[in-house]
N, C-alpha and C. Protein backbone atom coordinates (compact mmCIF):
# COMPACT_ATOMS: atom_id res chain seq x y z
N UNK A 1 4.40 8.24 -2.34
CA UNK A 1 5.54 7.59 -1.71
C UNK A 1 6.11 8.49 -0.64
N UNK A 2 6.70 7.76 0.39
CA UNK A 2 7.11 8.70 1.32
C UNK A 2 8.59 8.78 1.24
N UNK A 3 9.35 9.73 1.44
CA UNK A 3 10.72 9.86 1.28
C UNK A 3 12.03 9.10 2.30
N UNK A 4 12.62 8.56 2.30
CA UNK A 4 13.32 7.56 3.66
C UNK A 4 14.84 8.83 3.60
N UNK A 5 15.32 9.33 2.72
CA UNK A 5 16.25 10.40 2.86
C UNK A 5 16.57 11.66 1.44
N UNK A 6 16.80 12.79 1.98
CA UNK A 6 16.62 13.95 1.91
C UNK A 6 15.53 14.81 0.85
N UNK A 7 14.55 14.75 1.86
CA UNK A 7 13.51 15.08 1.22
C UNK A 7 12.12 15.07 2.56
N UNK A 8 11.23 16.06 2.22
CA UNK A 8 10.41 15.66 2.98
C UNK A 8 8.74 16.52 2.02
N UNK A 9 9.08 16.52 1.09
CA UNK A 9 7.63 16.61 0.23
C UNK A 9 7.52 18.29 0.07
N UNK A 10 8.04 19.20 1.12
CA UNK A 10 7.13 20.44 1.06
C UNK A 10 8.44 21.36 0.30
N UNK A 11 8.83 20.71 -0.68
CA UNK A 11 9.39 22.03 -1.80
C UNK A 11 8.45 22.39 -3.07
N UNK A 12 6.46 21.87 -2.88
CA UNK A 12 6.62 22.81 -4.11
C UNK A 12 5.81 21.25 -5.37
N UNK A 13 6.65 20.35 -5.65
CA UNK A 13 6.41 19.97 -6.62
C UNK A 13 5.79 18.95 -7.07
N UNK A 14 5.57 18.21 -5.43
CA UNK A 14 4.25 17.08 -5.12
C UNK A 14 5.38 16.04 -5.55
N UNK A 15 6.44 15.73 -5.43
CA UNK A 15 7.90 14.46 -5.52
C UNK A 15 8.38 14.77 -4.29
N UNK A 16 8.83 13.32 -4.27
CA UNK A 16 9.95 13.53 -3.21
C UNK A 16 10.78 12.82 -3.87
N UNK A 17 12.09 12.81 -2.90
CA UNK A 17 13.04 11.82 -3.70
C UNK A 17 12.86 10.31 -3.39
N UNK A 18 12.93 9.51 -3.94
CA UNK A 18 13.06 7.99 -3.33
C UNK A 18 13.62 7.38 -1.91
N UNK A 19 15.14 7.73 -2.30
CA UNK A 19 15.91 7.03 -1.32
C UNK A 19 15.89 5.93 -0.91
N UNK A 20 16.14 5.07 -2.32
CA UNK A 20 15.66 3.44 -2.09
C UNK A 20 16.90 3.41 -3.24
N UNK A 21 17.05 2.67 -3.33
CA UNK A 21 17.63 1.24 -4.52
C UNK A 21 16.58 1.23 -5.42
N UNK A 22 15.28 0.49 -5.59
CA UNK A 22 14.43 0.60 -5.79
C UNK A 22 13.26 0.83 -5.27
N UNK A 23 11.73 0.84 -6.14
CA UNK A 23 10.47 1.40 -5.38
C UNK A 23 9.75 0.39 -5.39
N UNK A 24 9.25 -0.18 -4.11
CA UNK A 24 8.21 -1.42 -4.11
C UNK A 24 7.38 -1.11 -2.75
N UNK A 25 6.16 -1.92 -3.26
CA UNK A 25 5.31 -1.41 -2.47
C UNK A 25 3.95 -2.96 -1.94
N UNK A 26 3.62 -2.76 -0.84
CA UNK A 26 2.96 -3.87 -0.32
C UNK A 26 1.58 -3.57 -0.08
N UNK A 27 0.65 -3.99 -0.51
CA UNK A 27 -0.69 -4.25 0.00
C UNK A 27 -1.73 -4.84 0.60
N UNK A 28 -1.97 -4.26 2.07
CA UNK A 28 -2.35 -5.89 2.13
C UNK A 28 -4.22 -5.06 2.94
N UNK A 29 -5.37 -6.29 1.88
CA UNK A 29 -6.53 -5.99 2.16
C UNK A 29 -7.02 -6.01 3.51
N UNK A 30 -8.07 -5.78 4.19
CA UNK A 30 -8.38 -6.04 5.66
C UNK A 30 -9.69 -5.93 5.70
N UNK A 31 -10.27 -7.23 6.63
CA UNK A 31 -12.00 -7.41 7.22
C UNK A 31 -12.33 -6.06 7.19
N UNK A 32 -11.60 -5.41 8.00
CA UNK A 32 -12.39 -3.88 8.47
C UNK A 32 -11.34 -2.94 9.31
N UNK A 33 -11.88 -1.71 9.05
CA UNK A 33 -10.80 -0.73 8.97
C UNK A 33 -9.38 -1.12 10.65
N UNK A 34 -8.42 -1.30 10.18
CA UNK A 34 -7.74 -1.60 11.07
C UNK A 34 -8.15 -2.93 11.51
N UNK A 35 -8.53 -4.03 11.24
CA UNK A 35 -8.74 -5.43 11.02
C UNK A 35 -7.93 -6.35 10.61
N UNK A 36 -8.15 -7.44 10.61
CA UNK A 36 -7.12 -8.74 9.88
C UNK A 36 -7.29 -8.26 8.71
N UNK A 37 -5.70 -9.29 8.08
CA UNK A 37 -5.53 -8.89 6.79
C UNK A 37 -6.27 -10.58 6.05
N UNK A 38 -6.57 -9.96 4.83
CA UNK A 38 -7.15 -11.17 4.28
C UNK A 38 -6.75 -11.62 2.89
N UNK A 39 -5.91 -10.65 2.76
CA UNK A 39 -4.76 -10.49 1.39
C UNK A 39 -3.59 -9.86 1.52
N UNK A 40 -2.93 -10.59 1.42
CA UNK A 40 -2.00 -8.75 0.96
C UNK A 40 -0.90 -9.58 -0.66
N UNK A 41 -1.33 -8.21 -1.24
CA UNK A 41 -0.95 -7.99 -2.69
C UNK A 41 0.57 -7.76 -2.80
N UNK A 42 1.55 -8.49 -3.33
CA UNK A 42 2.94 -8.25 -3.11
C UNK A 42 3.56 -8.07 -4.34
N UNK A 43 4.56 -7.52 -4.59
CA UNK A 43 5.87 -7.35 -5.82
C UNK A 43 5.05 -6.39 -6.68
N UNK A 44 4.86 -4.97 -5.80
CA UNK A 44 4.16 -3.98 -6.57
C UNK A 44 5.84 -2.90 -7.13
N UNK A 45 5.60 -2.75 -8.27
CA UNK A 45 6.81 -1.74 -8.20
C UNK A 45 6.60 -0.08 -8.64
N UNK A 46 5.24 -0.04 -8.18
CA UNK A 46 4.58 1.20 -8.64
C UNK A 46 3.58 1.52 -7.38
N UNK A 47 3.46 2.75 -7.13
CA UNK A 47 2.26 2.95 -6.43
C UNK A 47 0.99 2.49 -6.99
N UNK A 48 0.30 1.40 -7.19
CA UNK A 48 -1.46 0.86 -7.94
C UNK A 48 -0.97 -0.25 -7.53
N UNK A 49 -2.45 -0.61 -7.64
CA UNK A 49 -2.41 -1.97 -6.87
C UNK A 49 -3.82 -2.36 -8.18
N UNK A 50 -4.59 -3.99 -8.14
CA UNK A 50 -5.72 -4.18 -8.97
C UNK A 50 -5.91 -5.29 -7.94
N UNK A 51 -7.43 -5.03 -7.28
CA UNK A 51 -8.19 -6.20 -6.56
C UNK A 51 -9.31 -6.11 -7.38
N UNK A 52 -9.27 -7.60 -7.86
CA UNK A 52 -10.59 -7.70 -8.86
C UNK A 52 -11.89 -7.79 -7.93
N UNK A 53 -13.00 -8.05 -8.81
CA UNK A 53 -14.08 -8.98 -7.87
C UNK A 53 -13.65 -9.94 -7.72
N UNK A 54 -13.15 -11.03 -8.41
CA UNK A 54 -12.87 -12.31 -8.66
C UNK A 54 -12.31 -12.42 -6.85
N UNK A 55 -10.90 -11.52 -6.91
CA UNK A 55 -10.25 -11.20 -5.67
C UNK A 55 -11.52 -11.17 -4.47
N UNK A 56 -12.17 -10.01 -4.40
CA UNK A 56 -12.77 -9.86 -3.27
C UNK A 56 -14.24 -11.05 -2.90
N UNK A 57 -14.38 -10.99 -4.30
CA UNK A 57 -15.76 -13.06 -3.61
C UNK A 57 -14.76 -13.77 -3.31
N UNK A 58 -13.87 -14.56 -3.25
CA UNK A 58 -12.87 -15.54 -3.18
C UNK A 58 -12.46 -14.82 -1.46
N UNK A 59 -12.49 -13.62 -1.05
CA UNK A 59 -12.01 -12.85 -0.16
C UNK A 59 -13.19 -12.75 1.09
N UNK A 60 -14.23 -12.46 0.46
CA UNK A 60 -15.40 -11.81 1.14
C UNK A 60 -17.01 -12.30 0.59
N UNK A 61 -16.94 -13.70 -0.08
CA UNK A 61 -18.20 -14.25 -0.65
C UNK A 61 -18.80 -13.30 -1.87
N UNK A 62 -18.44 -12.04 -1.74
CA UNK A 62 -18.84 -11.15 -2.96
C UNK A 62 -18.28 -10.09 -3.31
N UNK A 63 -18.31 -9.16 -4.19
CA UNK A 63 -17.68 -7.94 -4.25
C UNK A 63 -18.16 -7.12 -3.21
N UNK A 64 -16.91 -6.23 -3.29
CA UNK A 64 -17.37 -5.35 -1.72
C UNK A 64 -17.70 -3.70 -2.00
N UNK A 65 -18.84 -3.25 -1.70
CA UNK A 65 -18.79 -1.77 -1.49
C UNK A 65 -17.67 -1.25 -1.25
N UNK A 66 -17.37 -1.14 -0.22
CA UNK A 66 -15.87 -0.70 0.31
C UNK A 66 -14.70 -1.56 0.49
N UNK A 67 -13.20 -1.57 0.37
CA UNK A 67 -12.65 -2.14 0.98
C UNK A 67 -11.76 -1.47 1.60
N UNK A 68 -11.01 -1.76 2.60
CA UNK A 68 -10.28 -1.26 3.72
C UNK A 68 -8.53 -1.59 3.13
N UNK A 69 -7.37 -1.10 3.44
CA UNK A 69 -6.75 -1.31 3.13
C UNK A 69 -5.51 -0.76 3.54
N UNK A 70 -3.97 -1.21 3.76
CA UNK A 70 -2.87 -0.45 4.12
C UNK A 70 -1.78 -1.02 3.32
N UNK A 71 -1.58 0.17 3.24
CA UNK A 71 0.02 0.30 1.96
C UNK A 71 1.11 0.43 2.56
N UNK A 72 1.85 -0.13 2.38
CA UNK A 72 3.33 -0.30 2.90
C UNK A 72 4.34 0.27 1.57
N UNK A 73 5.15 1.15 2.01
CA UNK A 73 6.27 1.28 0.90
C UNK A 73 7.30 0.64 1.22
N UNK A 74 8.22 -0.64 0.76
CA UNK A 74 9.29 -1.46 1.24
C UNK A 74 10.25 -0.89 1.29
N UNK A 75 11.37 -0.87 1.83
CA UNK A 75 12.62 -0.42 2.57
C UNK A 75 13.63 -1.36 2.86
N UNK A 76 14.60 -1.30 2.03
CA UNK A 76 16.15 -2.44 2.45
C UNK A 76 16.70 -1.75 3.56
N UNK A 77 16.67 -0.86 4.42
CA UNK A 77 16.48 -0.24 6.08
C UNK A 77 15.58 -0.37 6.65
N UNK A 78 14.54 0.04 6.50
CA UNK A 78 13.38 -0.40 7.50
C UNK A 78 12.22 -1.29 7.34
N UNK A 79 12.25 -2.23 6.04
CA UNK A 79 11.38 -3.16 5.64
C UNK A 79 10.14 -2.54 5.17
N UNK A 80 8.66 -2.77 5.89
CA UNK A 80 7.71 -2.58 5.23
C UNK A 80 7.49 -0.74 5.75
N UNK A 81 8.00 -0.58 7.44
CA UNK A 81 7.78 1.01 7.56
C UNK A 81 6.31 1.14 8.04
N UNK A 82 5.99 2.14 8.30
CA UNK A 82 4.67 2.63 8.27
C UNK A 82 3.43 2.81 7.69
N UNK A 83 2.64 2.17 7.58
CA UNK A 83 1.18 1.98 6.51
C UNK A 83 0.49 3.53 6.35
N UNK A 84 0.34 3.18 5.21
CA UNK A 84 -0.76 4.06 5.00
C UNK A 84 -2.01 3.69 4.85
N UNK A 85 -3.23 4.32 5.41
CA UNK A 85 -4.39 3.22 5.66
C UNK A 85 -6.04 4.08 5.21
N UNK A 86 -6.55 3.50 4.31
CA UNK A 86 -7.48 4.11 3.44
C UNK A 86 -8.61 2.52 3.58
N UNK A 87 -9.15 3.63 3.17
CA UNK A 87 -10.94 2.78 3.52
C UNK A 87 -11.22 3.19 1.63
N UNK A 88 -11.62 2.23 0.87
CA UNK A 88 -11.94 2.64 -1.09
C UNK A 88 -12.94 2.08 -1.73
């Protein structure tokens, strides 16, 4: 998670602080790296997410070697914010 106020990760203990109300988080799948989205996974209140196969044939005709993907941490200030973007 990334920190929205006072905090910025490098004291040491691999936390930051929240600085939310609460912690929610958005996922949303993609064709290919930096591509359309072809899912996105919502009302996460944890960093994990679960894309089945079921998910990715229904998504992509079959399960996928890889999938591409960007995480959003939600924000009642800045909404979804900045992705984080992993290829898995």
């Amino acid at each position: 998670r990334r920190p929205r106020i006072g905090g910025d990760g490098r004291d040491g203990t691999g936390t930051v602080p929240l600085g939310e109300a609460s912690e929610s988080y958005e996922v949303d799948v993609l064709d290919a790296p930096g591509g359309a989205v072809v899912r996105t996974i919502a009302g996460l209140v944890s960093p994990t997410a679960v894309y089945t196969a079921a998910d990715q044939t229904a998504d992509f005709g079959a399960p996928q070697a890889l999938v591409h993907v960007a995480v959003y941490q939600l924000s009642a200030a800045a909404g979804r914010g900045f992705p984080a973007t992993a290829s898995l």
